[in-house]
Protein backbone atom coordinates (compact mmCIF):
# COMPACT_ATOMS: atom_id res chain seq x y z
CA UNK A 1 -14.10 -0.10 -1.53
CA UNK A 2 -10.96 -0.92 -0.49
CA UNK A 3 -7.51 -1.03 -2.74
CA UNK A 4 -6.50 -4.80 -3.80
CA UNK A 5 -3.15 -5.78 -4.22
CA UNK A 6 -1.80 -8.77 -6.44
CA UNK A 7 1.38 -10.21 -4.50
CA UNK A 8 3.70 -9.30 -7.38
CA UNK A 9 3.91 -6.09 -8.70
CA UNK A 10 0.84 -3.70 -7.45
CA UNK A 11 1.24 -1.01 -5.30
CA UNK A 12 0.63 3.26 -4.55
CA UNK A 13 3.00 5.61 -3.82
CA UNK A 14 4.52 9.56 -3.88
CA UNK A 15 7.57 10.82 -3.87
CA UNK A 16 7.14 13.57 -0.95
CA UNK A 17 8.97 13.39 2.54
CA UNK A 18 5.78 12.80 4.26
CA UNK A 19 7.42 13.12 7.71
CA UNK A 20 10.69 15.11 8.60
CA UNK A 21 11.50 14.42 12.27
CA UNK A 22 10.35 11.68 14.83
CA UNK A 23 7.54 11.43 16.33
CA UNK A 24 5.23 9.99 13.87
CA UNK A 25 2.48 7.35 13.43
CA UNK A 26 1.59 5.83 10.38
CA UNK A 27 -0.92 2.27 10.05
CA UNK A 28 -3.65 1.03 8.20
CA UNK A 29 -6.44 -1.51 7.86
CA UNK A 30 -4.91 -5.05 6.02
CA UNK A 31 -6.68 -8.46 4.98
CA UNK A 32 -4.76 -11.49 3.24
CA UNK A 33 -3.80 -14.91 3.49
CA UNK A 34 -0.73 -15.34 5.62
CA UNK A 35 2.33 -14.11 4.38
CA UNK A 36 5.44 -12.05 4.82
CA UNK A 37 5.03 -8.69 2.86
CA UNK A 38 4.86 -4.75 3.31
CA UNK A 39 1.71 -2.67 4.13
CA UNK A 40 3.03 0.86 4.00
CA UNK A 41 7.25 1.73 3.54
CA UNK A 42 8.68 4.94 3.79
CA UNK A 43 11.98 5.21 1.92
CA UNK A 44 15.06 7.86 1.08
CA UNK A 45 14.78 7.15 -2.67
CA UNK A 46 15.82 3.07 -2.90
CA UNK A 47 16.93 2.92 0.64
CA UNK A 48 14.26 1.18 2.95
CA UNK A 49 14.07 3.75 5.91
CA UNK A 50 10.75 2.50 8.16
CA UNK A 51 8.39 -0.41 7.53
CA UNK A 52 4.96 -1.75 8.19
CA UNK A 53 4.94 -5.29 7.35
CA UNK A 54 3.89 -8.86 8.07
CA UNK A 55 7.35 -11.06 9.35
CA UNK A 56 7.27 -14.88 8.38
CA UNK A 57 4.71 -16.57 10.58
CA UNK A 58 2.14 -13.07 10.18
CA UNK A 59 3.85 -11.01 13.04
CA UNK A 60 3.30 -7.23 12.56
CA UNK A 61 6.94 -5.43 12.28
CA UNK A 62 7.44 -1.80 12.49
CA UNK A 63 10.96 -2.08 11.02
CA UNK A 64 13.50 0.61 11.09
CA UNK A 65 16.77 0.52 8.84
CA UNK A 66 17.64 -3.32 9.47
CA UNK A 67 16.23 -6.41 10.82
CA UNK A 68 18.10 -5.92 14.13
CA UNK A 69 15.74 -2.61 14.82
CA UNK A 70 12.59 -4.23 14.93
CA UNK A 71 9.83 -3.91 16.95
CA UNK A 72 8.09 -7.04 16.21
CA UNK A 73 4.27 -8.62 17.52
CA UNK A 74 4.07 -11.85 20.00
CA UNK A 75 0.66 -12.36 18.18
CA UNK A 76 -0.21 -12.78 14.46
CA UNK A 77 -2.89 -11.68 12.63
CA UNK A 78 -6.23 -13.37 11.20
CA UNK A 79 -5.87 -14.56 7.93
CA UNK A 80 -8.87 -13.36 5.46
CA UNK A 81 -10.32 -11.02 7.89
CA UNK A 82 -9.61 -6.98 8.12
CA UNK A 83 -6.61 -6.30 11.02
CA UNK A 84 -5.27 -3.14 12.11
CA UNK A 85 -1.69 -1.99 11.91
CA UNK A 86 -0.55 0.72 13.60
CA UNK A 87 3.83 1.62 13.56
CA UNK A 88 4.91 4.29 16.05
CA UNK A 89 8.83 5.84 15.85
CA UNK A 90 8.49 8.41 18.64
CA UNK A 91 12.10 9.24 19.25
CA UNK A 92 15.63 7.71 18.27
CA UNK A 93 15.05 4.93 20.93
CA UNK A 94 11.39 4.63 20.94
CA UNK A 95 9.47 2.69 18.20
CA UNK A 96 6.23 0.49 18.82
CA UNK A 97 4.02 -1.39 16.80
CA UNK A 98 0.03 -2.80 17.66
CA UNK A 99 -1.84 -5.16 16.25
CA UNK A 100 -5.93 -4.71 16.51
CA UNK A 101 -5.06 -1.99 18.80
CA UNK A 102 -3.10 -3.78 21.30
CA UNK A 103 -0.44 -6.47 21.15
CA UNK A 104 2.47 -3.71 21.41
CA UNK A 105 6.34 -4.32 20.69
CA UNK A 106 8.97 -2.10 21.31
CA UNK A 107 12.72 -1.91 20.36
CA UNK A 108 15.09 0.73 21.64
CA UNK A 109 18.32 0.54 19.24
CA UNK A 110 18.89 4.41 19.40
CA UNK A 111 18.60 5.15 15.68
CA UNK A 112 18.69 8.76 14.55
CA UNK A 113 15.71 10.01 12.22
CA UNK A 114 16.96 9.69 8.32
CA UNK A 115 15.68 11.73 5.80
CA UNK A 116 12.77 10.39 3.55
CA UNK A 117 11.53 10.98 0.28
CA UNK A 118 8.94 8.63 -0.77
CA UNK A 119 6.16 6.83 0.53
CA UNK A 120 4.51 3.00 -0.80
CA UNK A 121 1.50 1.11 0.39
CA UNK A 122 0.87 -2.37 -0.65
CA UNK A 123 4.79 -2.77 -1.26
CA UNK A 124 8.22 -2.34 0.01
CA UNK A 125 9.75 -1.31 -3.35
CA UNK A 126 13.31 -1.75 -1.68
CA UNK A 127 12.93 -5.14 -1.49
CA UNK A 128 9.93 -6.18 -4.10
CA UNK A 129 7.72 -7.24 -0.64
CA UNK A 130 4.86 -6.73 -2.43
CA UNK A 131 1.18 -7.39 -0.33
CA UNK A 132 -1.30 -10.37 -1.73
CA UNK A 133 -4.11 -8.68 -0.67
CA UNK A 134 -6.77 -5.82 0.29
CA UNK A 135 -5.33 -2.66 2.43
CA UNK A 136 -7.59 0.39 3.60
CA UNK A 137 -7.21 3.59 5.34
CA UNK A 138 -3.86 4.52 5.30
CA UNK A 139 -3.07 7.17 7.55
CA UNK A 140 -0.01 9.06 8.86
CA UNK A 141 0.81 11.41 12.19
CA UNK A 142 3.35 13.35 13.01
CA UNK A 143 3.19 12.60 16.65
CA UNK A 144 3.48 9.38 18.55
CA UNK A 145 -0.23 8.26 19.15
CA UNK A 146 -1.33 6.69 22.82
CA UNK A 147 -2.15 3.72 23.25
CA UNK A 148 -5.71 4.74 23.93
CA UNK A 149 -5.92 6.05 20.46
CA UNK A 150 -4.19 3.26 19.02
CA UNK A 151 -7.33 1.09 20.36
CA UNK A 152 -10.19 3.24 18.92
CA UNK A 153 -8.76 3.42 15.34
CA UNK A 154 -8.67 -0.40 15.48
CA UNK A 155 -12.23 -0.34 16.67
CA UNK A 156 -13.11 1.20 13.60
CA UNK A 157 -12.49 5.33 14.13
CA UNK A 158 -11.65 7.22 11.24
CA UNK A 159 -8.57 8.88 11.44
CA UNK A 160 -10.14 11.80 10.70
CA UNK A 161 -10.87 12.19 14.49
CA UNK A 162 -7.53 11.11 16.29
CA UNK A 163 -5.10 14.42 16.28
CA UNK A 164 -7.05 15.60 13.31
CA UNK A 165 -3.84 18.79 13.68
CA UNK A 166 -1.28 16.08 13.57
CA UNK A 167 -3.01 13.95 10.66
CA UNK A 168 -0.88 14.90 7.60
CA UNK A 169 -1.74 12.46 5.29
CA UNK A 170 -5.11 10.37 5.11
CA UNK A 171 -5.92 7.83 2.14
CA UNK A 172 -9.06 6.10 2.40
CA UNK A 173 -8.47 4.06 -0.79
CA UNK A 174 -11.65 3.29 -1.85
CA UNK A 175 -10.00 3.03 -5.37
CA UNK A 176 -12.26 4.72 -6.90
CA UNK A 177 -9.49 7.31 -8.25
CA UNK A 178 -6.68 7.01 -10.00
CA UNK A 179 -3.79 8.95 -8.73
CA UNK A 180 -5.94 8.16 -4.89
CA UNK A 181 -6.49 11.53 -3.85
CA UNK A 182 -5.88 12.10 0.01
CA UNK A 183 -8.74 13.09 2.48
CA UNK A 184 -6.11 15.36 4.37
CA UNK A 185 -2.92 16.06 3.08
CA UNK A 186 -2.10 17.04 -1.03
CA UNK A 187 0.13 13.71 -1.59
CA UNK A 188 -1.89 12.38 -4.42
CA UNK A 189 -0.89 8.08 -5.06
CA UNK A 190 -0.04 7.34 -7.97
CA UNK A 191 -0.65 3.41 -9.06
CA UNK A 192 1.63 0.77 -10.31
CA UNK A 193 -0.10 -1.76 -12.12
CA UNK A 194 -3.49 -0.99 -11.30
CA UNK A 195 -4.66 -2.19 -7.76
CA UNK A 196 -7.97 -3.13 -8.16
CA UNK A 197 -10.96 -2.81 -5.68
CA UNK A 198 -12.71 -4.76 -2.59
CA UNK A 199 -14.78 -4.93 0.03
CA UNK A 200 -13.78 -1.93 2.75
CA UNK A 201 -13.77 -1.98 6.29
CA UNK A 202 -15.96 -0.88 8.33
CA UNK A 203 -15.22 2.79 9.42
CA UNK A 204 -17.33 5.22 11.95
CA UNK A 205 -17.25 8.47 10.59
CA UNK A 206 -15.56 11.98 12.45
CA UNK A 207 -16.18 11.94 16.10
């Protein structure tokens, strides 16, 4: 079972850094009716540092400080079906972002790496961009993954078996717990308003 998000004021998170230095990954599996909204934000207490979200028109954004940073899809996702997000920041002028493990964006702005001390899914807290909708298997690297192993996440490997020594946090969110314990890592996340539970997405199991 997957975690389900109201639109309005549900969402996980933990205040731990998470990541310290570039390069990391971080994506999950979404599903929702078209909208703009957050899938997974890291922050530096209420200052938005990196975001995963849906732009107007459903474009995936891997968003880094301000709008002008963006790395931004051509191609939107599928409304009411599962979709896979991955962001990539993989040095101060690298950052990607794929959609169903292609459709990558880049942006170069040379950015330094700021430091961060929480983590949501299902919101940007920063800016109440709360998700209408179901997210699953949240995952995050710290490493820059390929674009080969962008494209076998998406077609349904666990992250359990893509740089299993660079996976530092893994949430399957089968809501089933409450704080969601993490497969791999000890950030525990803790809910706001009680997410409930749907249907999850298919996942292949450690390769």
């Amino acid at each position: 079972m997957a975690r389900v998000f109201n639109g309005t004021n549900t969402g996980l998170s933990v205040t731990t850094a998470i990541v310290a230095a570039y390069p990391f990954s971080w994506g999950c599996w979404f599903k929702g009716a078209q909208q703009a909204a957050s899938l997974m934000s890291l922050n530096a207490s209420a200052t938005l540092r990196h975001d995963l979200s849906v732009a107007s028109g459903g474009f995936l954004r891997n968003q880094q400080a301000t709008s002008g940073n963006n790395a931004t899809s051509a191609v939107a996702y599928t409304a009411g079906v599962w979709n896979h997000g991955i962001a990539i920041c993989a040095s101060n002028t690298d950052r990607r972002v794929y959609l169903n493990g292609g459709n990558r964006a880049n942006n170069t702005n040379n950015l330094a790496f700021a430091a961060i001390d929480n983590l949501w899914v299902g919101a940007q807290r920063v800016n109440a961009d709360w998700w209408n909708g179901s997210i699953a298997e949240a995952a995050i690297w710290n490493a820059a993954l390929t674009d080969a192993e962008v494209a076998k996440l998406a077609a349904g490997i666990s992250p359990l078996s893509m740089r299993p020594d660079k996976l530092v946090a893994y949430w399957p969110l089968y809501g089933g717990f409450s704080p969601e314990v993490p497969y791999k890592g000890t950030a525990a996340l803790v809910l706001t308003n009680a997410p409930t539970r749907g249907d999850h997405v298919r996942i292949f199991g450690v390769i």
